[in-house]
N, C-alpha and C. Protein backbone atom coordinates (compact mmCIF):
# COMPACT_ATOMS: atom_id res chain seq x y z
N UNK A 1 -9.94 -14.57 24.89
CA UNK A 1 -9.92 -13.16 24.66
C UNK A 1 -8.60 -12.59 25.17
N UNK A 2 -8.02 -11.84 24.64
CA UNK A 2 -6.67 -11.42 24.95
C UNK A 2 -6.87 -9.96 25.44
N UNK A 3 -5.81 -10.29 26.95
CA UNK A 3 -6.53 -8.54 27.72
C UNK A 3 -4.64 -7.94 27.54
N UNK A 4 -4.91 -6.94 27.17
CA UNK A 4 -3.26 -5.92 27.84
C UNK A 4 -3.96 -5.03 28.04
N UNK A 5 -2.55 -4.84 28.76
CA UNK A 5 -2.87 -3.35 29.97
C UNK A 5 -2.49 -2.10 28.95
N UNK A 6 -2.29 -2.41 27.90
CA UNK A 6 -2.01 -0.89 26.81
C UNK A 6 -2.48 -1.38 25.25
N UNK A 7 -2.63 -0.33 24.80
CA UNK A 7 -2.51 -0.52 23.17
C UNK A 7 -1.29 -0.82 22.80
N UNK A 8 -1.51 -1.67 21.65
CA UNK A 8 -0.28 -2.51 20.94
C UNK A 8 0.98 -1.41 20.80
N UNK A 9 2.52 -1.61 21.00
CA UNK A 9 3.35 -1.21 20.24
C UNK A 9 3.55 -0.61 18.55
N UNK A 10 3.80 0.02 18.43
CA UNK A 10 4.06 0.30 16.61
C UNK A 10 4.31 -0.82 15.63
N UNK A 11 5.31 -1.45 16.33
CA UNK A 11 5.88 -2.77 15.90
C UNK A 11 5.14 -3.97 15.96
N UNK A 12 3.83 -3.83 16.29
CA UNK A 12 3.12 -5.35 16.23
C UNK A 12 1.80 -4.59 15.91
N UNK A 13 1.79 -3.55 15.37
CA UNK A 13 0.73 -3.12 14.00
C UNK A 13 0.54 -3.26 12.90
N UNK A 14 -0.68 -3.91 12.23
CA UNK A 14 -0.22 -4.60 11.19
C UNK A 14 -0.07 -3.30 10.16
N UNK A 15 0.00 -3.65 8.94
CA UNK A 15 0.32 -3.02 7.60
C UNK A 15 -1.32 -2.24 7.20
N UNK A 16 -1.58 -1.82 6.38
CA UNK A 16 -3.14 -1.63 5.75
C UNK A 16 -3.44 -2.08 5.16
N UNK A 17 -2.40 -3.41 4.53
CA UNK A 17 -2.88 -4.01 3.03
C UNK A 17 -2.97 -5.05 4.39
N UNK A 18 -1.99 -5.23 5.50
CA UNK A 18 -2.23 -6.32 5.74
C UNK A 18 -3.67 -6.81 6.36
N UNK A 19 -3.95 -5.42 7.00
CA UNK A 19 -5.32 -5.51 7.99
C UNK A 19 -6.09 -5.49 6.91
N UNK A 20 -6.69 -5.15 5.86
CA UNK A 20 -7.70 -5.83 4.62
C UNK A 20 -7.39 -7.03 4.18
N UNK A 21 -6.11 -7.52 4.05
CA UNK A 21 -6.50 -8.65 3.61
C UNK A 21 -7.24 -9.55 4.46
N UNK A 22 -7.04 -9.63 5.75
CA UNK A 22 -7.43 -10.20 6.71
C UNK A 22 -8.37 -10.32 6.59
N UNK A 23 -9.38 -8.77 7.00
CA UNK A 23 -10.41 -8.12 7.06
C UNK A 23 -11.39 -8.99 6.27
N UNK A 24 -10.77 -8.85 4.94
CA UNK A 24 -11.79 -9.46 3.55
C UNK A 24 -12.44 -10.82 3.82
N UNK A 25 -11.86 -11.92 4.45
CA UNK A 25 -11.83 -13.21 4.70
C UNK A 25 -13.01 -12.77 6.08
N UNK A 26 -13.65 -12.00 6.87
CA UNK A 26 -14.47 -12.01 7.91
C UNK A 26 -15.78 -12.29 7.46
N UNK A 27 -16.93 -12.32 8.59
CA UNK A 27 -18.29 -11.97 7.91
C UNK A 27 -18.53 -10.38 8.07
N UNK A 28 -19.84 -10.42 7.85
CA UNK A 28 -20.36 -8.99 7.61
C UNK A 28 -19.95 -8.15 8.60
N UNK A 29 -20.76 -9.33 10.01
CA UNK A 29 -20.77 -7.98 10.95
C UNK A 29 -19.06 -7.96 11.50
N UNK A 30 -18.20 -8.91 11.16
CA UNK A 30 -16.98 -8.23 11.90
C UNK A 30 -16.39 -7.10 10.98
N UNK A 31 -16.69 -6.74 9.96
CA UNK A 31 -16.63 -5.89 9.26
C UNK A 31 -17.23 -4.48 9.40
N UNK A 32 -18.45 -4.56 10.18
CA UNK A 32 -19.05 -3.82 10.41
C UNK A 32 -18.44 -3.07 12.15
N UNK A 33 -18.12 -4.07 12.72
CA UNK A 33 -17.53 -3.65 14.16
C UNK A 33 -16.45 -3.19 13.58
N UNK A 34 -15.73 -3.71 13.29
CA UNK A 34 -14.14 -3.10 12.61
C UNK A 34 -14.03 -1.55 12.41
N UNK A 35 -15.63 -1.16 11.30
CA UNK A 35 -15.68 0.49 10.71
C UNK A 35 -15.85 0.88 11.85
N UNK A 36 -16.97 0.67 12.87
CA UNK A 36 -17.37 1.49 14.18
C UNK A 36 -15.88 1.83 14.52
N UNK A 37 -15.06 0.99 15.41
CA UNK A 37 -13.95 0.99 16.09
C UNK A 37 -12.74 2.12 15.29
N UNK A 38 -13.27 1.97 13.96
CA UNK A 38 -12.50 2.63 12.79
C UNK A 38 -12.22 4.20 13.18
N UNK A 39 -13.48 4.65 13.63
CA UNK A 39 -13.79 5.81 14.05
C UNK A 39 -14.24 6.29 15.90
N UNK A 40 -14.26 5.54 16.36
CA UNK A 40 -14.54 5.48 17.77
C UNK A 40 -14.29 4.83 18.95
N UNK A 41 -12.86 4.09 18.51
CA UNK A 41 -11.98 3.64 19.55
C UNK A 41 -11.76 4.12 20.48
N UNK A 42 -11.45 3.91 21.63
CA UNK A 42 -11.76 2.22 22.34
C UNK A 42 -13.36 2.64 22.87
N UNK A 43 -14.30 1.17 22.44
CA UNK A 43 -15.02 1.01 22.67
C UNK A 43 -15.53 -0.54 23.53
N UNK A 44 -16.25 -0.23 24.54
CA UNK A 44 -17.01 -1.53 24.85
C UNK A 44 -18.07 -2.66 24.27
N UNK A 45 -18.04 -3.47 24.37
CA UNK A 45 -19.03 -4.23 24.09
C UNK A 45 -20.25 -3.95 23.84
N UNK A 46 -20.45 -2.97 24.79
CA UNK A 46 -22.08 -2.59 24.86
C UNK A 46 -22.42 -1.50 24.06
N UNK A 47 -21.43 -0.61 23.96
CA UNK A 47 -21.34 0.55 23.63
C UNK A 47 -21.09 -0.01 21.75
N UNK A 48 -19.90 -1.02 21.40
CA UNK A 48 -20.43 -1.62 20.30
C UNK A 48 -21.86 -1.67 19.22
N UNK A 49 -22.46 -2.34 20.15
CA UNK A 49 -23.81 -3.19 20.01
C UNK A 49 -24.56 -1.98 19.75
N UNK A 50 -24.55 -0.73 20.58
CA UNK A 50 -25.28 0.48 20.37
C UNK A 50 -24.82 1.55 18.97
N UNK A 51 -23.98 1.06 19.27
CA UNK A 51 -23.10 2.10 17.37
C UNK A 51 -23.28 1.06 16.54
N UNK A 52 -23.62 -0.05 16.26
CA UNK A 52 -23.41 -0.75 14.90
C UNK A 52 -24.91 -0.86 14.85
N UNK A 53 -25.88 -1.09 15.98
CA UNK A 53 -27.11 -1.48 16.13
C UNK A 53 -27.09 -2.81 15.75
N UNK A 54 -26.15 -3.53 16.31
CA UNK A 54 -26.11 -5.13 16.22
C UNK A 54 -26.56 -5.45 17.83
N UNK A 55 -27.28 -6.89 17.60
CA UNK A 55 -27.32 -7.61 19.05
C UNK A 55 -25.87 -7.60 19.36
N UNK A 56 -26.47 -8.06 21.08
CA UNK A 56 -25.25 -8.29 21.48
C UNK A 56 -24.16 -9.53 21.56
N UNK A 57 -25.15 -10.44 21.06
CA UNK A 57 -24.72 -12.09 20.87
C UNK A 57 -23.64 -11.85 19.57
N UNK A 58 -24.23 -10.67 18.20
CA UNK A 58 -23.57 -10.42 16.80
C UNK A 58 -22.41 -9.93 17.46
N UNK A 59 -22.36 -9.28 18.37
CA UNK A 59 -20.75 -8.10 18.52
C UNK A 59 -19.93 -9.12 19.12
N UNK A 60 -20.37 -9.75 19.88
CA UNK A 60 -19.75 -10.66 20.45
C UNK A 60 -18.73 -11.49 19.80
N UNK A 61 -19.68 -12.58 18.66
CA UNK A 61 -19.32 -13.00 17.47
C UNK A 61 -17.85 -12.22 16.74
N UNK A 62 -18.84 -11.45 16.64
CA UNK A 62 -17.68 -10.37 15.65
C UNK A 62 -16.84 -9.80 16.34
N UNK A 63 -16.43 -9.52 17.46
CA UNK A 63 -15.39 -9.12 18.48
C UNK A 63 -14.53 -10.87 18.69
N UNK A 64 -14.92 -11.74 18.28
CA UNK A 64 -14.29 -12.93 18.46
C UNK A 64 -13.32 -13.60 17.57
N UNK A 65 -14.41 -12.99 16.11
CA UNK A 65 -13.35 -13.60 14.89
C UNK A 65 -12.15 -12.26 14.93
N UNK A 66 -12.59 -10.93 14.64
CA UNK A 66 -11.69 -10.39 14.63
C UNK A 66 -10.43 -10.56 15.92
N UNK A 67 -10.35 -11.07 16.97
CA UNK A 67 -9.52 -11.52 17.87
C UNK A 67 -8.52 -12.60 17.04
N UNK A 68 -9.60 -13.40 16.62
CA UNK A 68 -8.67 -14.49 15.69
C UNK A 68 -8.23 -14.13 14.86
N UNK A 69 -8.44 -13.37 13.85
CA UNK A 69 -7.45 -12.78 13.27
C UNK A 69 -6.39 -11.47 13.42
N UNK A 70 -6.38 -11.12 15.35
CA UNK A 70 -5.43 -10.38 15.55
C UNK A 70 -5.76 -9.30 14.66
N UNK A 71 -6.77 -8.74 14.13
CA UNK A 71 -7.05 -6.91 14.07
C UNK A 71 -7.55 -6.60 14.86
N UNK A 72 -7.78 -7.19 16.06
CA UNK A 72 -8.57 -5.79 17.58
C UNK A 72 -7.87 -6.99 18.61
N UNK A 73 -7.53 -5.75 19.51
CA UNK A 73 -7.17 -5.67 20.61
C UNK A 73 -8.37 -5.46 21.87
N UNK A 74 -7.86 -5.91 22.94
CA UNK A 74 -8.48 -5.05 23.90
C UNK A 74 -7.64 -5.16 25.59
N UNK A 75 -8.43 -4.11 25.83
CA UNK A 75 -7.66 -3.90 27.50
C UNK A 75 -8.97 -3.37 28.70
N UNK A 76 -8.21 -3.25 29.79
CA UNK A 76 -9.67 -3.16 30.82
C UNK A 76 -10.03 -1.68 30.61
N UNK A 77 -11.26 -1.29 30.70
CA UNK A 77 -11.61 -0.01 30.69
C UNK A 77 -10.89 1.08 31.81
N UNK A 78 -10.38 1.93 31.93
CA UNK A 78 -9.42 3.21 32.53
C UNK A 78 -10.72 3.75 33.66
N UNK A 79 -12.21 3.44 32.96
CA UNK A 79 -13.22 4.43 33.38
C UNK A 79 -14.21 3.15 34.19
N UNK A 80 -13.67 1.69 33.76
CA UNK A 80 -14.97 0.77 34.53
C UNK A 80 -13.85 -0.78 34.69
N UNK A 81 -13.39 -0.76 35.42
CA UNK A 81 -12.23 -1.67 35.69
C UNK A 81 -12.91 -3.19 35.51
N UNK A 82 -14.29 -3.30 35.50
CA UNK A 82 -15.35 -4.38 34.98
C UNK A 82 -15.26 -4.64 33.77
N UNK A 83 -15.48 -3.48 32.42
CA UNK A 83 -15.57 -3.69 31.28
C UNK A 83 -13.93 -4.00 30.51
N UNK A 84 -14.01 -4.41 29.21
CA UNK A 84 -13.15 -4.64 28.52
C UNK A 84 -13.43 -3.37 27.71
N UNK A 85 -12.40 -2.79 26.73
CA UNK A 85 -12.69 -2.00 25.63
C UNK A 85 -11.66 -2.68 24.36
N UNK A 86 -12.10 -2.36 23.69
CA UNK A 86 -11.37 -2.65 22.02
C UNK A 86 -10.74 -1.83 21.53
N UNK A 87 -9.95 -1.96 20.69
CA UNK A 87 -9.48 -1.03 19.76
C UNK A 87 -8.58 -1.77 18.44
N UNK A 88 -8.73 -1.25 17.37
CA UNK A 88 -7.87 -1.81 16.13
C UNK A 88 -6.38 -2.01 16.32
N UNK A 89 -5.95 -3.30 15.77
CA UNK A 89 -4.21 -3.29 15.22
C UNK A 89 -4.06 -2.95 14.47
N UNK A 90 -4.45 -1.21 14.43
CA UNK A 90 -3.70 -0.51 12.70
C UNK A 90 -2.78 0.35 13.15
């Protein structure tokens, strides 16, 4: 899992064609975490699982592939120095 201490630079954001193409190649639910985050960045894990109404084993999953394909980020929470939060490379 890849932690920074900030959101990505401008310069290592991908494109919009590029983040769909990507995107397209996922399963459902990283697709589905992707829209949440789309609109409600930065989010936790848990807090995930509660907006998509996926288990938490699915967000997990899907917080994993999208890692592998470098469209979400994440860094330590500002508000819980415990949690991780996410957010998109768009």
């Amino acid at each position: 899992m890849s932690t920074t201490t900030a959101e990505p630079d401008t310069e290592e954001l991908l494109s919009e064609a590029e983040f769909r193409e990507r995107l397209r190649e996922l399963p459902p639910s990283a697709k589905l975490v992707a829209k949440v985050l789309e609109s409600d960045a930065p989010l936790s894990q848990g807090q995930l699982a509660d907006e998509s109404l996926l288990p938490d084993r699915t967000v997990r999953y899907a917080l994993n592939r999208l890692e592998e394909s470098e469209l979400v980020g994440s860094r330590y929470s500002f508000k819980d120095a415990r949690k991780q939060v996410y957010f998109l490379n768009t």
